[in-house]
Structures are given as structure tokens and as C-alpha cells.
N, C-alpha and C. Protein backbone atom coordinates (compact mmCIF):
# COMPACT_ATOMS: atom_id res chain seq x y z
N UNK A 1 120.31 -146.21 58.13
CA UNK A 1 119.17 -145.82 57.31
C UNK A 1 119.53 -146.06 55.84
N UNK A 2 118.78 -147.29 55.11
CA UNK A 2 119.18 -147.22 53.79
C UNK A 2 117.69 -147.07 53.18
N UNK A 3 117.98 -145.96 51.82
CA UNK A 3 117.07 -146.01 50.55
C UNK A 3 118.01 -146.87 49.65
N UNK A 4 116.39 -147.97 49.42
CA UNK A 4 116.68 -148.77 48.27
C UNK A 4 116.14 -148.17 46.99
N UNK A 5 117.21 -148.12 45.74
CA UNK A 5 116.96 -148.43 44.52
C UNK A 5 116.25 -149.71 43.75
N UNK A 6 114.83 -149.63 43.35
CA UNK A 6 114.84 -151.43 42.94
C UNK A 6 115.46 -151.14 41.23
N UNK A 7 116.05 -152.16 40.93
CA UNK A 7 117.22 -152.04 39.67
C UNK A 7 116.52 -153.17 38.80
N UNK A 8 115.40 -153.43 38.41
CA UNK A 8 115.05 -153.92 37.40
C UNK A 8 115.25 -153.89 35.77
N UNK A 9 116.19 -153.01 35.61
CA UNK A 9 116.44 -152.96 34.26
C UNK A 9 115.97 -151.83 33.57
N UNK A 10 114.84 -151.15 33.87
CA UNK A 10 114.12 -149.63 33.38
C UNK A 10 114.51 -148.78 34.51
N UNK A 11 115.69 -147.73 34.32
CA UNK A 11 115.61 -146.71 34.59
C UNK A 11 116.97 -145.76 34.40
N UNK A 12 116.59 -144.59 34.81
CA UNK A 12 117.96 -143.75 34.92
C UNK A 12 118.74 -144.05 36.57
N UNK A 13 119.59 -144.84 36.59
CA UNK A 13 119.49 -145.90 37.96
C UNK A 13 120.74 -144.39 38.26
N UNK A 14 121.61 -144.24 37.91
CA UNK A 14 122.98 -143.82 38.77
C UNK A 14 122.68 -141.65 38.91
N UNK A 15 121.54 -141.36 38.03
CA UNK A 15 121.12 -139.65 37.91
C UNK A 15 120.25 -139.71 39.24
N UNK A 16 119.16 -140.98 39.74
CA UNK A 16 118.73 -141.26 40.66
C UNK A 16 119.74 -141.60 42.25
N UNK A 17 120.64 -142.10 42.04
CA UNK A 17 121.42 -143.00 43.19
C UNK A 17 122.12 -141.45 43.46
N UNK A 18 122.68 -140.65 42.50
CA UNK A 18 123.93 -139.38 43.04
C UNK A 18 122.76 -138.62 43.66
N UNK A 19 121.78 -138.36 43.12
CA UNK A 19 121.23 -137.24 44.00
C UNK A 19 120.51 -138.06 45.34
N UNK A 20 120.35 -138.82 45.47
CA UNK A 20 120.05 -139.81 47.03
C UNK A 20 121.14 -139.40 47.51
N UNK A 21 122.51 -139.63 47.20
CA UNK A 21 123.57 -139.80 47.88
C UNK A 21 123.85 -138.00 48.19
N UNK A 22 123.40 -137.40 47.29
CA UNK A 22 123.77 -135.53 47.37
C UNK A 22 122.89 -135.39 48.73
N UNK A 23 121.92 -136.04 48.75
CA UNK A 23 121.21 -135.34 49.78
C UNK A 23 120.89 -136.33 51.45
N UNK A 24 122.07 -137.41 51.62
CA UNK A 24 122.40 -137.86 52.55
C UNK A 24 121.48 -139.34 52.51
N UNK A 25 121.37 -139.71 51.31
CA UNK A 25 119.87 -141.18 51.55
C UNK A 25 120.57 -142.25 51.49
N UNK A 26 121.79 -142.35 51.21
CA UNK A 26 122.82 -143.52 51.82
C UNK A 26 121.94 -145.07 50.55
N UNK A 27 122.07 -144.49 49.27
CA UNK A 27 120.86 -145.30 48.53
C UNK A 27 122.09 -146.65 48.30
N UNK A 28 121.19 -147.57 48.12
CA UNK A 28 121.81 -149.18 47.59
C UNK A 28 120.76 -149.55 46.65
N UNK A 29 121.51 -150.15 45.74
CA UNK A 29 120.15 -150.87 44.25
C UNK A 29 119.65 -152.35 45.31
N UNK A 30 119.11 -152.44 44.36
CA UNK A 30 118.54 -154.03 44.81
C UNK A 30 118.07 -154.58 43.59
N UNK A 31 118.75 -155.73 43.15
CA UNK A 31 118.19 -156.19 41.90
C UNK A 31 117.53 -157.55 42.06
N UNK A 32 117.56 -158.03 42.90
CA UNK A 32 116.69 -159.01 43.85
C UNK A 32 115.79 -158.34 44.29
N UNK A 33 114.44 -159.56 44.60
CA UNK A 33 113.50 -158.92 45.42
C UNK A 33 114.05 -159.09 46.96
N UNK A 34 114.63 -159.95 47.26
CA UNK A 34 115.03 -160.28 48.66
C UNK A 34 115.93 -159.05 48.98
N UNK A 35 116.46 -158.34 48.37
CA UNK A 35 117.76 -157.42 48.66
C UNK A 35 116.89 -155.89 48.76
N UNK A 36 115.65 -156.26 49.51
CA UNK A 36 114.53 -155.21 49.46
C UNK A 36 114.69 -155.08 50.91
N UNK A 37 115.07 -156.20 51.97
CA UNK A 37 115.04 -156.48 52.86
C UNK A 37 115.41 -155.54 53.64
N UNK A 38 114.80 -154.81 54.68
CA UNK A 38 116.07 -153.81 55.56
C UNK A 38 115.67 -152.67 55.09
N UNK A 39 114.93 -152.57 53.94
CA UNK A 39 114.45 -151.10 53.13
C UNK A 39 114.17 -150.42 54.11
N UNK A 40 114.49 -148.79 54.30
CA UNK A 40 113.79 -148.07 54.99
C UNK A 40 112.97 -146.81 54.23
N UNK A 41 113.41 -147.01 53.24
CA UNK A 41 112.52 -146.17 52.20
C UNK A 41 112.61 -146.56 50.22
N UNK A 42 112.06 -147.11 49.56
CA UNK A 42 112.21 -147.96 48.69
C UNK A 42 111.81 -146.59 46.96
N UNK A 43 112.16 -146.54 46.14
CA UNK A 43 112.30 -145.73 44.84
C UNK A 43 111.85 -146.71 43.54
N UNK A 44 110.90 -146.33 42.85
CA UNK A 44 111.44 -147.05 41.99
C UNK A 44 111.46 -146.66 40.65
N UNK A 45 112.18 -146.57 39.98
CA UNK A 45 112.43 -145.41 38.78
C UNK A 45 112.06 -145.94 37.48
N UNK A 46 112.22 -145.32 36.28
CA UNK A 46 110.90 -146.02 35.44
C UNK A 46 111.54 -145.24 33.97
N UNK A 47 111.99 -145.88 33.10
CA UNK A 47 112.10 -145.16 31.86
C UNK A 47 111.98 -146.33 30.41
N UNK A 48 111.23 -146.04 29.55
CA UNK A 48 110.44 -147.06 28.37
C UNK A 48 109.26 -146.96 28.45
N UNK A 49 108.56 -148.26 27.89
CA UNK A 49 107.47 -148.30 27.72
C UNK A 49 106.95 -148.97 28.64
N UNK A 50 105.59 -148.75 29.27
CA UNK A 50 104.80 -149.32 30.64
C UNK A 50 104.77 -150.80 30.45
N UNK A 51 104.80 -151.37 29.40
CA UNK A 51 104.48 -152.98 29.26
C UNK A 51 106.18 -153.55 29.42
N UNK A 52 106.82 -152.99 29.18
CA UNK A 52 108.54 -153.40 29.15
C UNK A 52 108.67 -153.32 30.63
N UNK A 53 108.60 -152.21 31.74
CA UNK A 53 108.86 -151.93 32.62
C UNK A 53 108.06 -152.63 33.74
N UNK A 54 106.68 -152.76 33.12
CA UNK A 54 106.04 -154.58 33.87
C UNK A 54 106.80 -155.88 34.21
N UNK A 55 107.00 -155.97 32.72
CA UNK A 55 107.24 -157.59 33.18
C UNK A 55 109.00 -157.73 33.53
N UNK A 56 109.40 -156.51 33.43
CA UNK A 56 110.77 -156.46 34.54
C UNK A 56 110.47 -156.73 35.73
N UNK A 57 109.14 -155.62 36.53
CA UNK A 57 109.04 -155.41 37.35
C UNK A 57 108.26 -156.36 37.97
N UNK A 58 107.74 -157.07 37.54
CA UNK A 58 106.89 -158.44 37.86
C UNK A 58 107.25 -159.34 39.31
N UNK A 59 108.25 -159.23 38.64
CA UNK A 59 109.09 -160.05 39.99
C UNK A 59 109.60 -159.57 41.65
N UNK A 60 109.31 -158.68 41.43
CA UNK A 60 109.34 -157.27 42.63
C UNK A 60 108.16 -157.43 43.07
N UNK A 61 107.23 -157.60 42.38
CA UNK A 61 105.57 -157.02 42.94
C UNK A 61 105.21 -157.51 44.67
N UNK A 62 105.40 -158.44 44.87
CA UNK A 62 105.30 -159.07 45.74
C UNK A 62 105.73 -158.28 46.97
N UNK A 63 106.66 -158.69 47.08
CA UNK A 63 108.01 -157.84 48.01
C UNK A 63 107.73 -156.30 48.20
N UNK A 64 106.79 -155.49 46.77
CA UNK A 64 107.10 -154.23 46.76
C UNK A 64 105.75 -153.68 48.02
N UNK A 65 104.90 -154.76 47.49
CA UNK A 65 103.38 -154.75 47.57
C UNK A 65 103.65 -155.09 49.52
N UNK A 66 104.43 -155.80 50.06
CA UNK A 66 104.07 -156.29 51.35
C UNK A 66 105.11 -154.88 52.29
N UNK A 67 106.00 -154.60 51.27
CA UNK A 67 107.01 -153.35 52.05
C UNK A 67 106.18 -151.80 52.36
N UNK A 68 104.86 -151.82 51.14
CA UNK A 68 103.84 -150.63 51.36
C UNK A 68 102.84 -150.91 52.51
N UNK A 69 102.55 -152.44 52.34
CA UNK A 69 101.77 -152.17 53.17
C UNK A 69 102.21 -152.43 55.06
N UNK A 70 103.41 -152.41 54.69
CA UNK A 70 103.92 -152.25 56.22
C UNK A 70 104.27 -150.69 56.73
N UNK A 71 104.62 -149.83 55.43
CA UNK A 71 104.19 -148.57 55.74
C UNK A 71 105.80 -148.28 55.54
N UNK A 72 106.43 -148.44 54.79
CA UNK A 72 107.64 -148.21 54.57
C UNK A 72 107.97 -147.22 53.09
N UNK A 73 107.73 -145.98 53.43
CA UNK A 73 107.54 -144.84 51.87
C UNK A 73 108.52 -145.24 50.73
N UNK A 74 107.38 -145.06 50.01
CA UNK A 74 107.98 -145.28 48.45
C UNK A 74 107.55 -144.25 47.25
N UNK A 75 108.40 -144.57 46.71
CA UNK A 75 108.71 -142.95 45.67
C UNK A 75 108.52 -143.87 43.97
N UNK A 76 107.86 -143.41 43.11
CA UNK A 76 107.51 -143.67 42.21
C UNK A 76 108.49 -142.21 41.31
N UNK A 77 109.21 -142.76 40.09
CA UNK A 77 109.40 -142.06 39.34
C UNK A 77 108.91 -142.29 37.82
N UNK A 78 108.69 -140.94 37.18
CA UNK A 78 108.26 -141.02 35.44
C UNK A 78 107.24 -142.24 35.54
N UNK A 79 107.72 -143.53 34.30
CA UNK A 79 106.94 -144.66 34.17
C UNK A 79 107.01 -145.18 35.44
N UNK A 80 107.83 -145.17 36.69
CA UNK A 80 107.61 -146.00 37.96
C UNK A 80 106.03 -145.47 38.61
N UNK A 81 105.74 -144.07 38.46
CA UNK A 81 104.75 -144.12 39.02
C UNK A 81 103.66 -144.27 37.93
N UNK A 82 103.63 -144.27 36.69
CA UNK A 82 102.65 -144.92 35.90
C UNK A 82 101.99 -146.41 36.16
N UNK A 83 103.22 -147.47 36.59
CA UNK A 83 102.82 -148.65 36.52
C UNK A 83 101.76 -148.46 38.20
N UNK A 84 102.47 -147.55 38.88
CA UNK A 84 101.41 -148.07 40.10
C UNK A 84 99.51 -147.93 39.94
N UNK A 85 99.25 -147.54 38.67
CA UNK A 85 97.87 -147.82 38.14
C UNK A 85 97.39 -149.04 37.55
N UNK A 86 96.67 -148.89 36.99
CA UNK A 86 96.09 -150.68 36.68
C UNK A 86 96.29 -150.82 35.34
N UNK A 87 96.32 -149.72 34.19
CA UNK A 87 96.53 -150.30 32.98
C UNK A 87 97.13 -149.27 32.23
N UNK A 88 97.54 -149.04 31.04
CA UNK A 88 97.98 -147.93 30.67
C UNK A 88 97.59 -148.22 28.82
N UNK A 89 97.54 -147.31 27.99
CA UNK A 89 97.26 -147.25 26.89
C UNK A 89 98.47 -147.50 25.75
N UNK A 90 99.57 -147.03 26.53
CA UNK A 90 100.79 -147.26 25.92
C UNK A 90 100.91 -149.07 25.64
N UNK A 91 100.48 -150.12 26.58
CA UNK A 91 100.89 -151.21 26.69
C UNK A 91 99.10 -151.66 26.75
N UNK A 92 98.62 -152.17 25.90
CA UNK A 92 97.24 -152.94 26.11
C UNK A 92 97.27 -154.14 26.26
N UNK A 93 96.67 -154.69 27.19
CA UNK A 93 96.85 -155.84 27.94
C UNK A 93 97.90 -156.02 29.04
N UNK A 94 98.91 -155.10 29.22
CA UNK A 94 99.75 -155.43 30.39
C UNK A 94 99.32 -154.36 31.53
N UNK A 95 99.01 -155.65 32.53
CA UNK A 95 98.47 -154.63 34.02
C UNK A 95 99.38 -154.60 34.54
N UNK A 96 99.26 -153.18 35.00
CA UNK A 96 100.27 -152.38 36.07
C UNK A 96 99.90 -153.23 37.59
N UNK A 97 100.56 -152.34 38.77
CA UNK A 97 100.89 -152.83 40.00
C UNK A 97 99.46 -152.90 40.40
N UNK A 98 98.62 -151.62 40.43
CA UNK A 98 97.15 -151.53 40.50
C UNK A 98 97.15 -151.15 41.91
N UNK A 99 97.77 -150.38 42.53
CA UNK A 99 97.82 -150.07 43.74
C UNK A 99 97.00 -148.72 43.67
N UNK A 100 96.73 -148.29 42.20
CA UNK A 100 95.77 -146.71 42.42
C UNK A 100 94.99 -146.79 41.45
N UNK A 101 93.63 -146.87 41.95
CA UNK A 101 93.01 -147.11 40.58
C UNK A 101 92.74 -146.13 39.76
N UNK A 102 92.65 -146.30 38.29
CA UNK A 102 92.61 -145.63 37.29
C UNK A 102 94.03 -146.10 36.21
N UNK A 103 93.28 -145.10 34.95
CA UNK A 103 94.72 -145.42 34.12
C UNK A 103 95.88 -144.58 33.64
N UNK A 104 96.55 -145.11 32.77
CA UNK A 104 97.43 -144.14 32.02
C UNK A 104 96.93 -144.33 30.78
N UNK A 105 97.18 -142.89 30.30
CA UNK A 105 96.60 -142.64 28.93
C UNK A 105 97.76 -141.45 28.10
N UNK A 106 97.42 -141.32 26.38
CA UNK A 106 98.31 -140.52 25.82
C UNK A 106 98.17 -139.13 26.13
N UNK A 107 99.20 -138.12 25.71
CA UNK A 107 98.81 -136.71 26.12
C UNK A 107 98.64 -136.55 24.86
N UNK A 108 97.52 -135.69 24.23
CA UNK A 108 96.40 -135.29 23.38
C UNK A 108 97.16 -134.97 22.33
N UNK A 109 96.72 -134.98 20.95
CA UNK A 109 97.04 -134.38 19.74
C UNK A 109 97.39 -132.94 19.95
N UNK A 110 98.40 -132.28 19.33
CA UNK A 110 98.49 -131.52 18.72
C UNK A 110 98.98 -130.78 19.88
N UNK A 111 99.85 -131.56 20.89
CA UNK A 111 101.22 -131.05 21.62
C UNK A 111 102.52 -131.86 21.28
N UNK A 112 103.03 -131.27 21.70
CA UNK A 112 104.46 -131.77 21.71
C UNK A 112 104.87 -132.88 22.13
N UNK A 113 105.21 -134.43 21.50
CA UNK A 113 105.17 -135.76 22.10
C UNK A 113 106.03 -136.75 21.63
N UNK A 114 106.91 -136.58 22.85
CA UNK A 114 106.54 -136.39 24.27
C UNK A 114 107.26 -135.12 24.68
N UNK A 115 106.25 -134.78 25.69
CA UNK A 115 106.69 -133.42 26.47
C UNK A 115 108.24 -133.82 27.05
N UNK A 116 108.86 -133.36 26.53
CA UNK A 116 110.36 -133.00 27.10
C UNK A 116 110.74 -131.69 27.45
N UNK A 117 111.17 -131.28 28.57
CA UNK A 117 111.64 -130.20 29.11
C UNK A 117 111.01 -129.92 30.33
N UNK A 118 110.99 -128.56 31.04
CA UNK A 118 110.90 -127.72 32.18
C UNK A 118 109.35 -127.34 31.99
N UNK A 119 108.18 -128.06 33.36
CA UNK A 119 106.98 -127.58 33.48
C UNK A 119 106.93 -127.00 34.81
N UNK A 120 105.91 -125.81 34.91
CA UNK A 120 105.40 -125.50 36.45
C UNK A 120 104.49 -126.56 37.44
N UNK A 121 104.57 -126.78 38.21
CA UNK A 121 103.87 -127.23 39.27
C UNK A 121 102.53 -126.37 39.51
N UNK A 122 101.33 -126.73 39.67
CA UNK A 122 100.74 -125.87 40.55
C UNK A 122 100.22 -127.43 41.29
N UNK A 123 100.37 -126.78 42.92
CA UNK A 123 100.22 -127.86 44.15
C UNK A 123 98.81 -127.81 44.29
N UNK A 124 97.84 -128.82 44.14
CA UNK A 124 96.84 -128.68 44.84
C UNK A 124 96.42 -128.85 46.17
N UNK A 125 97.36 -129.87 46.77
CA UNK A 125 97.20 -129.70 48.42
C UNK A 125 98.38 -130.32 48.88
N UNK A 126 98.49 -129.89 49.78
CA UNK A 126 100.32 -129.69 50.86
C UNK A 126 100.35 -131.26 51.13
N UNK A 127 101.51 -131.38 50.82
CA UNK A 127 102.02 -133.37 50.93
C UNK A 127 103.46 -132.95 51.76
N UNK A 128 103.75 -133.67 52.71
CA UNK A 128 104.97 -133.71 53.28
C UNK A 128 106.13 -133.40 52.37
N UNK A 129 106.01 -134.40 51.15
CA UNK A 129 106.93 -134.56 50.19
C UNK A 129 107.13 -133.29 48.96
N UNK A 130 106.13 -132.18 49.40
CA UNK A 130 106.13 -131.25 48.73
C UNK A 130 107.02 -130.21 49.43
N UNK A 131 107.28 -130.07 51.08
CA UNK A 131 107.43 -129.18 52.01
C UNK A 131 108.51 -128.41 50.96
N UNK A 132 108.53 -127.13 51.04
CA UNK A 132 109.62 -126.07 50.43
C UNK A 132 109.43 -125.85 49.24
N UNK A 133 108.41 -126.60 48.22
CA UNK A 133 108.02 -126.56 46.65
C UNK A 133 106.62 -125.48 46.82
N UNK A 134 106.62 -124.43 45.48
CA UNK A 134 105.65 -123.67 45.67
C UNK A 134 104.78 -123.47 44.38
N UNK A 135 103.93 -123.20 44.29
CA UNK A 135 102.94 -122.91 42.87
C UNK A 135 104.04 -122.45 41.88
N UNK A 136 104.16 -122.63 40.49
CA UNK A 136 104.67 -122.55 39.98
C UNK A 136 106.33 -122.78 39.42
N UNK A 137 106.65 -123.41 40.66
CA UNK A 137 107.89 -123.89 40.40
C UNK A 137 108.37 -124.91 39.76
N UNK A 138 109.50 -124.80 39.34
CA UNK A 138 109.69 -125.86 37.43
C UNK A 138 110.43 -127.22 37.84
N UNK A 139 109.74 -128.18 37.13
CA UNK A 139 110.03 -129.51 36.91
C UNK A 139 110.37 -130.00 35.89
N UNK A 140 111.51 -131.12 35.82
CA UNK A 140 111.85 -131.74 34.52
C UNK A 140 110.79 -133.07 33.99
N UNK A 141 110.33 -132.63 32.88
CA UNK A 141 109.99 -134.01 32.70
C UNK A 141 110.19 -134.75 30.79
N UNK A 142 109.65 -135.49 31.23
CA UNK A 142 110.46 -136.72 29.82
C UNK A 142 109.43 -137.98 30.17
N UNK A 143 108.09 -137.17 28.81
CA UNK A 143 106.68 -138.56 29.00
C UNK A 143 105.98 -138.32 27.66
N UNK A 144 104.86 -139.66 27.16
CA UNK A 144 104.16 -139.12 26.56
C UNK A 144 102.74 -139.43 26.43
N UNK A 145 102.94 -139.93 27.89
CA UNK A 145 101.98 -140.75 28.74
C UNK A 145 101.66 -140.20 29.79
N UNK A 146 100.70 -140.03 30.96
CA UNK A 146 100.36 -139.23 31.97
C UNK A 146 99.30 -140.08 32.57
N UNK A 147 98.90 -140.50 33.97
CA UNK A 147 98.52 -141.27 34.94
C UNK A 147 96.67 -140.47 35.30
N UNK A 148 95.86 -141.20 35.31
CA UNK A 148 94.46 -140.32 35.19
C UNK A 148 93.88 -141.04 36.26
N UNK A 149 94.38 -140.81 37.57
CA UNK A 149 93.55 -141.63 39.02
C UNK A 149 91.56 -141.38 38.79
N UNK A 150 91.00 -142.42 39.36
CA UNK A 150 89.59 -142.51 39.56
C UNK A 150 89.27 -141.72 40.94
N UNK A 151 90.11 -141.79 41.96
CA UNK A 151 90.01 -140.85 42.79
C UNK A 151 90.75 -139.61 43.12
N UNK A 152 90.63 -138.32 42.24
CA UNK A 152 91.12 -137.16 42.14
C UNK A 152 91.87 -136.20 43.79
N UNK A 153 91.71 -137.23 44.46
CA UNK A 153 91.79 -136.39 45.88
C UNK A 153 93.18 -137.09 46.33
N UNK A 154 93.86 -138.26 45.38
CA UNK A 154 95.25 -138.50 45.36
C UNK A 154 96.32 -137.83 44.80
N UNK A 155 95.90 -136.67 43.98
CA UNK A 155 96.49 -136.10 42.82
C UNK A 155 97.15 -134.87 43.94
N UNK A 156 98.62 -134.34 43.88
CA UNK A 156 98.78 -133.60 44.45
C UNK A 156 98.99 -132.25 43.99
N UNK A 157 99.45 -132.86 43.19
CA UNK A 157 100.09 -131.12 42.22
C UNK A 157 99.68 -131.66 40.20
N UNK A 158 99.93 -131.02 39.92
CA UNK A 158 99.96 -131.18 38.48
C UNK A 158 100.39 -130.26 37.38
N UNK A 159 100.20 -130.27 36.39
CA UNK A 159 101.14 -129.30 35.00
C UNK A 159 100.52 -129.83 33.61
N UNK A 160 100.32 -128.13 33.15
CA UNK A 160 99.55 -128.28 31.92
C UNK A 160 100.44 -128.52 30.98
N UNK A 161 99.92 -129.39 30.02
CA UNK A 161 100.52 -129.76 28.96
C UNK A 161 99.41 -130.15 27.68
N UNK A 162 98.70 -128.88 27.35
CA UNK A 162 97.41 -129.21 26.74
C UNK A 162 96.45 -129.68 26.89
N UNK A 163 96.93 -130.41 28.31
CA UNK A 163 95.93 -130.54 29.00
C UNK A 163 96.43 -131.00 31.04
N UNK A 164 95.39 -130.94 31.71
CA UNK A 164 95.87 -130.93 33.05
C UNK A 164 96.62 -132.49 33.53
N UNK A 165 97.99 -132.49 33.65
CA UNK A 165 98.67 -133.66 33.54
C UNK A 165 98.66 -134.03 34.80
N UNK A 166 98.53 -135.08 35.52
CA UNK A 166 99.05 -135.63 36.97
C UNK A 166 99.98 -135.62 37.27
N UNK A 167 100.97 -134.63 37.90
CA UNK A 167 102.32 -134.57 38.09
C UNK A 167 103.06 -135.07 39.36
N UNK A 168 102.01 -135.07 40.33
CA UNK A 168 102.13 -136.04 41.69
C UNK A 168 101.18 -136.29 42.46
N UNK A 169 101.31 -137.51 43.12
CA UNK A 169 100.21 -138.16 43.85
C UNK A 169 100.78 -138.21 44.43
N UNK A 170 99.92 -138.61 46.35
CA UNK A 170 100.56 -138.84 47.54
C UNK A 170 99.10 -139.88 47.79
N UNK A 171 99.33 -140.91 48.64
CA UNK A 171 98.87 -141.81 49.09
C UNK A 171 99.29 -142.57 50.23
N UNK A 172 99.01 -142.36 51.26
CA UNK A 172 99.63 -142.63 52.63
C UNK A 172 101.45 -142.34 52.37
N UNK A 173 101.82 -143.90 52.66
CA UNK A 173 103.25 -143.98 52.18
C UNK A 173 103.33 -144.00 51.07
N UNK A 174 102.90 -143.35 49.79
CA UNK A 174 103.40 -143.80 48.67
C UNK A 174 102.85 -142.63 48.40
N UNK A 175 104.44 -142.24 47.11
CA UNK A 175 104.72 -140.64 46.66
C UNK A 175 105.39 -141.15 45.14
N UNK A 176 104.41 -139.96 44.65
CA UNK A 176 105.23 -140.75 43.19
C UNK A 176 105.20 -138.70 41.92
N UNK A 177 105.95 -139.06 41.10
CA UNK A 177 105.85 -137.75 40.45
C UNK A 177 105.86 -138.53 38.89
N UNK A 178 105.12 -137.46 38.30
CA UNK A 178 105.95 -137.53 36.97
C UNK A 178 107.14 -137.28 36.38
N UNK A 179 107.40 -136.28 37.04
CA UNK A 179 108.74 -135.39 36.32
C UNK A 179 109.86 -136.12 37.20
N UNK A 180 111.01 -135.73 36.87
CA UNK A 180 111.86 -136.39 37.50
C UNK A 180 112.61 -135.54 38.19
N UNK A 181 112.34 -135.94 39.90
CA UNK A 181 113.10 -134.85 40.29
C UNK A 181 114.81 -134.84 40.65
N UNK A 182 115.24 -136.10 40.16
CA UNK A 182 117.04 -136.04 40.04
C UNK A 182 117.29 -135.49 38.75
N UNK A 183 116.63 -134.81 38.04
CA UNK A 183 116.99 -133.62 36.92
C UNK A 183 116.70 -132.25 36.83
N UNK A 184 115.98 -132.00 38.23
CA UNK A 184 115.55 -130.69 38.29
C UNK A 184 115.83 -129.79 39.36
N UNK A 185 117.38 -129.92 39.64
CA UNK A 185 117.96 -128.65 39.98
C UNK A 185 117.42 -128.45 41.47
N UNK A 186 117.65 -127.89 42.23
CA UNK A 186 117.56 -127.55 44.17
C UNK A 186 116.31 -127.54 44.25
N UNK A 187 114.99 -127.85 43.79
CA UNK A 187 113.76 -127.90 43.62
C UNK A 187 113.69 -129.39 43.41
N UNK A 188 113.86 -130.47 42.78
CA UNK A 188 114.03 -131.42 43.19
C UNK A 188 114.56 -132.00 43.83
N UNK A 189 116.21 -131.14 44.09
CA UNK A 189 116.84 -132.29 45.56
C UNK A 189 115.64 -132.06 47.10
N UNK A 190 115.00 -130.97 46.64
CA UNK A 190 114.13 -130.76 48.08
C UNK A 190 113.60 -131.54 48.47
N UNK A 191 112.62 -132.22 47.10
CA UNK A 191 111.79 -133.57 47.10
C UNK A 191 112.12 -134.89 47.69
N UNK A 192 113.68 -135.22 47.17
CA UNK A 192 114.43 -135.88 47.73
C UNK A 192 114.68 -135.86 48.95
N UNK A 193 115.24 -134.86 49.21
CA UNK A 193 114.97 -134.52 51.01
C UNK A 193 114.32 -135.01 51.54
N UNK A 194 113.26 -134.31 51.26
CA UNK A 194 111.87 -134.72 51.99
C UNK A 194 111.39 -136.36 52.34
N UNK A 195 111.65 -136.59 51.38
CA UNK A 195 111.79 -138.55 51.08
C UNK A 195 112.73 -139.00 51.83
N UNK A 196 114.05 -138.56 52.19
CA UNK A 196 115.11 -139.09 52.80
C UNK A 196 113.80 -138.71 54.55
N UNK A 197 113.91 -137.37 54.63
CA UNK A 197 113.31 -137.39 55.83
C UNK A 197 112.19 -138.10 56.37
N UNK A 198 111.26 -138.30 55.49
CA UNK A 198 110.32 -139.12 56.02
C UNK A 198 110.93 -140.29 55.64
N UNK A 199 111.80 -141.29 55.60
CA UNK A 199 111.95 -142.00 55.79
C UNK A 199 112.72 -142.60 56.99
N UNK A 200 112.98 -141.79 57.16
CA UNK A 200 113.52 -141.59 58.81
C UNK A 200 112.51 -141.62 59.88
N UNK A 201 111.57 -141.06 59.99
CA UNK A 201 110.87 -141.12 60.84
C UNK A 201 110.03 -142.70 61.55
């Protein structure tokens, strides 16, 4: 059973790989698209700006796009799960993966930006990948950007930050958060878990 890392150049690659490995996901990078091959559960982690983390990721799309739709779960982190929308405000003119429609946009005047530190969760409806996480329990995050789906019934949980932020979506096989959960303490290795486990199945 391997979780792949895709290693495009944007991310916190090795804070991601120890906690895979803390919680038994046996992770390998892949900096090829071909070295996707064999994936049994695929990550893809995300730190910069959405237009930088594109045209890294450009070259993946393909590969990433035919591994979802064979039904093989994938985990979106921070900007990783930003790009899986179609456009973002941070980067005008560079389209995301577009696998969820809607966009990314800034978080509002006259908060803190970017939100850095420890937010609550509140879950709006039970995702596999949530199992053992409960209303109010704290997440790390590091954004100043936030993901605004057209269909609200993907959104799983979320966290105020002046305003109601998208903090996770679930979509068949595909799980993505804002916050990052290889920085947030036995509440995120859970998440992880959970990801290792359904990828097993």
C-alpha cells in the first residue's frame, strides 16, 4: 500500500511525508507524472501563490485527473485544495484543475492576512475523513485565500475567519482541507488516518 506525495515544487513536502509515515501510509514523492503509477492514495500539498503552484502543477494534471477518476482518494492540502477550483483571485488568468466548480477568493478586510494560527472546525456533515473530529475542534492553518464552491453541499466543515471560510470539502474520492492537518497535533494525524484507511479499502 503506497501514498503518493506529488512533489512539484510547492509544498511543505517532508512535515507532510513524517506524519504519513507516523501514521503507517508508507508515503513516496513522485516528481514525475508517471511515478503516480501504483498510487493507492495520492496528496497533494500546496504552499505560494495559486498561479505559481499551477503551472508546476500543470504537468500532473493529466495523470492526476485519470487517477480520480478511477476512484483512487486524494487529499488536497492549503493551496493544493484551492487549485482543485477553476480560478482563484490571487492569480487572474491562471485556471486551476477545475474539478469543483467555483472560485477562490481573498478573506475580507479588516482581518488578519493571512490567517495564521489555530481555528475551530464546525462539521457540517459526517465525511469518512472526518471520523473522530468533532465541532469545535482546532486546526492549523496558514492562508489568505479561501475556496467558495458553487455547490455548497461539497463543503464539509468550515471556520470563521470574519467570515465563513471553506475548511473542507469531500467529493466522492476527493478530500481536501484548508488547514493543514500535518501541523495540527492528534486531531490531524486522525485525518491522516482516516486517508491512510480509506485508502486501503
Amino acid at each position: 500500500m503506497t501514498i503518493v506525495i506529488v512533489d512539484y515544487g510547492m509544498g511543505n513536502l517532508f512535515s507532510i511525508y513524517n506524519a504519513l509515515d507516523h501514521v503507517g501510509g508508507n508515503p513516496r514523492f513522485a516528481r514525475d507524472p508517471e511515478e503516480l503509477k501504483g498510487a493507492k492514495a495520492i496528496v497533494v500539498p500546496g504552499v505560494g501563490a495559486f498561479g505559481s503552484c499551477m503551472s508546476q502543477l500543470s504537468r500532473f494534471s493529466e495523470s492526476l485527473l485519470q487517477h480520480l477518476q478511477e476512484g483512487v482518494p486524494m487529499l488536497g492540502i492549503c493551496v493544493g485544495m484551492q487549485v482543485l477550483f477553476q480560478e482563484s483571485e490571487e492569480s487572474p488568468g491562471a485556471p486551476g484543475l477545475g474539478w469543483i466548480a467555483g472560485k477562490v477568493i481573498r478573506l475580507p478586510d479588516g482581518v488578519m492576512i493571512p490567517q495564521m494560527g489555530w481555528n475551530s472546525l464546525a462539521i457540517l456533515r459526517r465525511s469518512e475523513m472526518l471520523d473522530g473530529i468533532s465541532d469545535g475542534d482546532m486546526f492549523y492553518f496558514v492562508h489568505s485565500y479561501y475556496a467558495r464552491p458553487e455547490d455548497g453541499s461539497v463543503i464539509a466543515a468550515t471556520a470563521e475567519h470574519g467570515v465563513e471560510v471553506t475548511a473542507a470539502i469531500q467529493k466522492d474520492n476527493l478530500f481536501a482541507t484548508q488547514f493543514h492537518p500535518e501541523k495540527s497535533g492528534p486531531k490531524g494525524l486522525q485525518i491522516l488516518k482516516n486517508f491512510v484507511r480509506a485508502s486501503r479499502c
